[in-house]
Protein backbone atom coordinates (compact mmCIF):
# COMPACT_ATOMS: atom_id res chain seq x y z
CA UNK A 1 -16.11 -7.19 -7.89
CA UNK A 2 -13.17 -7.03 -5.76
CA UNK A 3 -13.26 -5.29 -2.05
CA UNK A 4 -10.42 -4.11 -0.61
CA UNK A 5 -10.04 -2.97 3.48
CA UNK A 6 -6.48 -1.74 4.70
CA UNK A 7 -5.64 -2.08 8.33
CA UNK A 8 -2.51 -1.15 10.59
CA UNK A 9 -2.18 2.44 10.05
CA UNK A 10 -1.89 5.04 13.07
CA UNK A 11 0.73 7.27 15.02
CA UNK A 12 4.93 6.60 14.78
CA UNK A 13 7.95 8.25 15.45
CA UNK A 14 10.35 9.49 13.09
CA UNK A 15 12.29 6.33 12.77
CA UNK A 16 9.56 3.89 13.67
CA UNK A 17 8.13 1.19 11.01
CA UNK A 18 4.41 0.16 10.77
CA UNK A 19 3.40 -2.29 8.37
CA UNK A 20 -0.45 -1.96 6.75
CA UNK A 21 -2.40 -4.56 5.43
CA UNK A 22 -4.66 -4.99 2.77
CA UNK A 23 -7.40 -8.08 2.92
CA UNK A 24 -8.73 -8.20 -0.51
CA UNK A 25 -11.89 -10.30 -1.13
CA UNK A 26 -14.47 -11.34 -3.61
CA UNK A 27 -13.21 -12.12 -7.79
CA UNK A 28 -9.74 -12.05 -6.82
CA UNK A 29 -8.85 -14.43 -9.71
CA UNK A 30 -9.15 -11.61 -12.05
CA UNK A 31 -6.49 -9.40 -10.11
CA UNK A 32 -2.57 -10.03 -11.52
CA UNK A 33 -1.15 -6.33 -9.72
CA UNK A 34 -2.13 -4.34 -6.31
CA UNK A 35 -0.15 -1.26 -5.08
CA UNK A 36 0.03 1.34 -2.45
CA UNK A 37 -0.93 4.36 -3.14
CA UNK A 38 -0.49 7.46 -0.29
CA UNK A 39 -2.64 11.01 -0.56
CA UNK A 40 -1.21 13.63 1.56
CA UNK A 41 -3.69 16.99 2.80
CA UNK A 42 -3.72 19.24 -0.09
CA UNK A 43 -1.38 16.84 -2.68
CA UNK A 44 -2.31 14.66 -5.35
CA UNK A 45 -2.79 11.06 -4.95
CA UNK A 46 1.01 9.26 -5.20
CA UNK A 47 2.53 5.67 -6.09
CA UNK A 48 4.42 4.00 -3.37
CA UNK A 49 4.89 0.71 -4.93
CA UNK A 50 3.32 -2.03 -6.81
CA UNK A 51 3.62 -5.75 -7.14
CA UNK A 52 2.59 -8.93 -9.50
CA UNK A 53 1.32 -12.34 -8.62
CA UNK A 54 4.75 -13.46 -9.23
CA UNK A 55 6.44 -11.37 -6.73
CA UNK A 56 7.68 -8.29 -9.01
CA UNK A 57 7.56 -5.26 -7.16
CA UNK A 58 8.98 -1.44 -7.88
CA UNK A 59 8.80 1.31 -5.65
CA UNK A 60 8.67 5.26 -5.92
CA UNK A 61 12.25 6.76 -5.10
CA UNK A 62 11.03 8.45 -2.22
CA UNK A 63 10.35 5.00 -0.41
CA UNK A 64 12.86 2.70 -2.17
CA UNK A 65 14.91 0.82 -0.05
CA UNK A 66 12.86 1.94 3.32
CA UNK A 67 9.05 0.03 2.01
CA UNK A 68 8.95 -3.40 1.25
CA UNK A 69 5.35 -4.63 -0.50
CA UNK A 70 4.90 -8.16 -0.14
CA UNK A 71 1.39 -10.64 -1.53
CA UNK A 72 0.24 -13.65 0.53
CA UNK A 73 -1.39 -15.29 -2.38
CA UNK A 74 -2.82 -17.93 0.02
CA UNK A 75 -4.63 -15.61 2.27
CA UNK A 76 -5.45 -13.36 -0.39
CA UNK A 77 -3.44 -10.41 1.89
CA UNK A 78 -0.83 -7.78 0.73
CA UNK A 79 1.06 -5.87 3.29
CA UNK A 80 3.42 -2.36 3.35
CA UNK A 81 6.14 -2.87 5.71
CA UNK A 82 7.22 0.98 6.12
CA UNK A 83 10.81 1.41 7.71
CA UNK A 84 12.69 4.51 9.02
CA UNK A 85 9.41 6.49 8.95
CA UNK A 86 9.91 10.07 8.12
CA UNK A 87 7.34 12.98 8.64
CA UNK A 88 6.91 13.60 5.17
CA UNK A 89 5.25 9.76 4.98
CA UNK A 90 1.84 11.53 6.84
CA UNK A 91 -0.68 10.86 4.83
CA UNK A 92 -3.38 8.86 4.53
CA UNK A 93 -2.54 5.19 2.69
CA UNK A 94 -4.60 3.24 0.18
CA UNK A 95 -4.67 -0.13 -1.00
CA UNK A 96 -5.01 -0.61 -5.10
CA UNK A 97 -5.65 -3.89 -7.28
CA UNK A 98 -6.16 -4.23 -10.91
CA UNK A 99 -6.33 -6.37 -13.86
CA UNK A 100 -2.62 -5.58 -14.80
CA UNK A 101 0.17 -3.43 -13.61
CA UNK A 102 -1.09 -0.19 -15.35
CA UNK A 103 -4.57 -0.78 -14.51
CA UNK A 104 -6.38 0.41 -11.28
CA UNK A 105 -9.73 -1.31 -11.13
CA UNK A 106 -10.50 -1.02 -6.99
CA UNK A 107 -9.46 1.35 -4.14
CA UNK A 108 -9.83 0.60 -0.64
CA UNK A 109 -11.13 2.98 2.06
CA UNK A 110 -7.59 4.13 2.96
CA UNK A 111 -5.80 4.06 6.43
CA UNK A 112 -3.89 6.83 8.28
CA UNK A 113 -0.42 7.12 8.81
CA UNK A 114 0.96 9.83 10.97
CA UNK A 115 4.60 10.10 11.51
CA UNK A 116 5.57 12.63 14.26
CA UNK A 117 9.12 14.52 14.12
């Protein structure tokens, strides 16, 4: 088992950055991918981004070149460093790991991010 708890998230300006973070503990040896995934009120769950062990990352177009996902293998940590925040970014933010990249074996609890105009 593999728990995941995402931090950071909270109120911005349009234009403002945050940057989450997601501890993940427990049988971490078996996870090779984790992602961000964002669920805005009355939309479907979306990618933001994913990356490997090794450092390979992609990114939906709607964040590319503004998110940056980065994994501190050592401390067992992946962060979302969110630039130029725009209001359609609201939503609520969750951390994902799995097995591979097309596998989503844990969620965490999800963190908030509200970005006013």
């Amino acid at each position: 088992q593999v728990q995941l708890m995402e931090s950071g998230g909270g109120l911005v300006q349009t234009g403002g950055s945050l940057r989450l973070s997601c501890a993940a503990s427990g049988s971490i040896g078996s996870i090779n991918a984790m992602g961000w995934y964002r669920q805005a009120p009355g939309k479907q769950r979306e990618l933001v981004g994913k990356i490997t062990r090794s450092g390979m990352s992609r990114y939906s177009d709607s964040v590319k070149g503004r998110f940056t996902i980065s994994w501190d293998n050592a401390r067992n940590m992946v962060y979302l460093q969110m630039n130029s925040l725009k209001p359609e970014d609201t939503a609520v933010y969750y951390c994902s790991a799995g097995s591979s990249w097309f596998v989503t074996d844990y969620w965490g609890q999800g963190t908030q991010v509200t970005v006013s105009s």
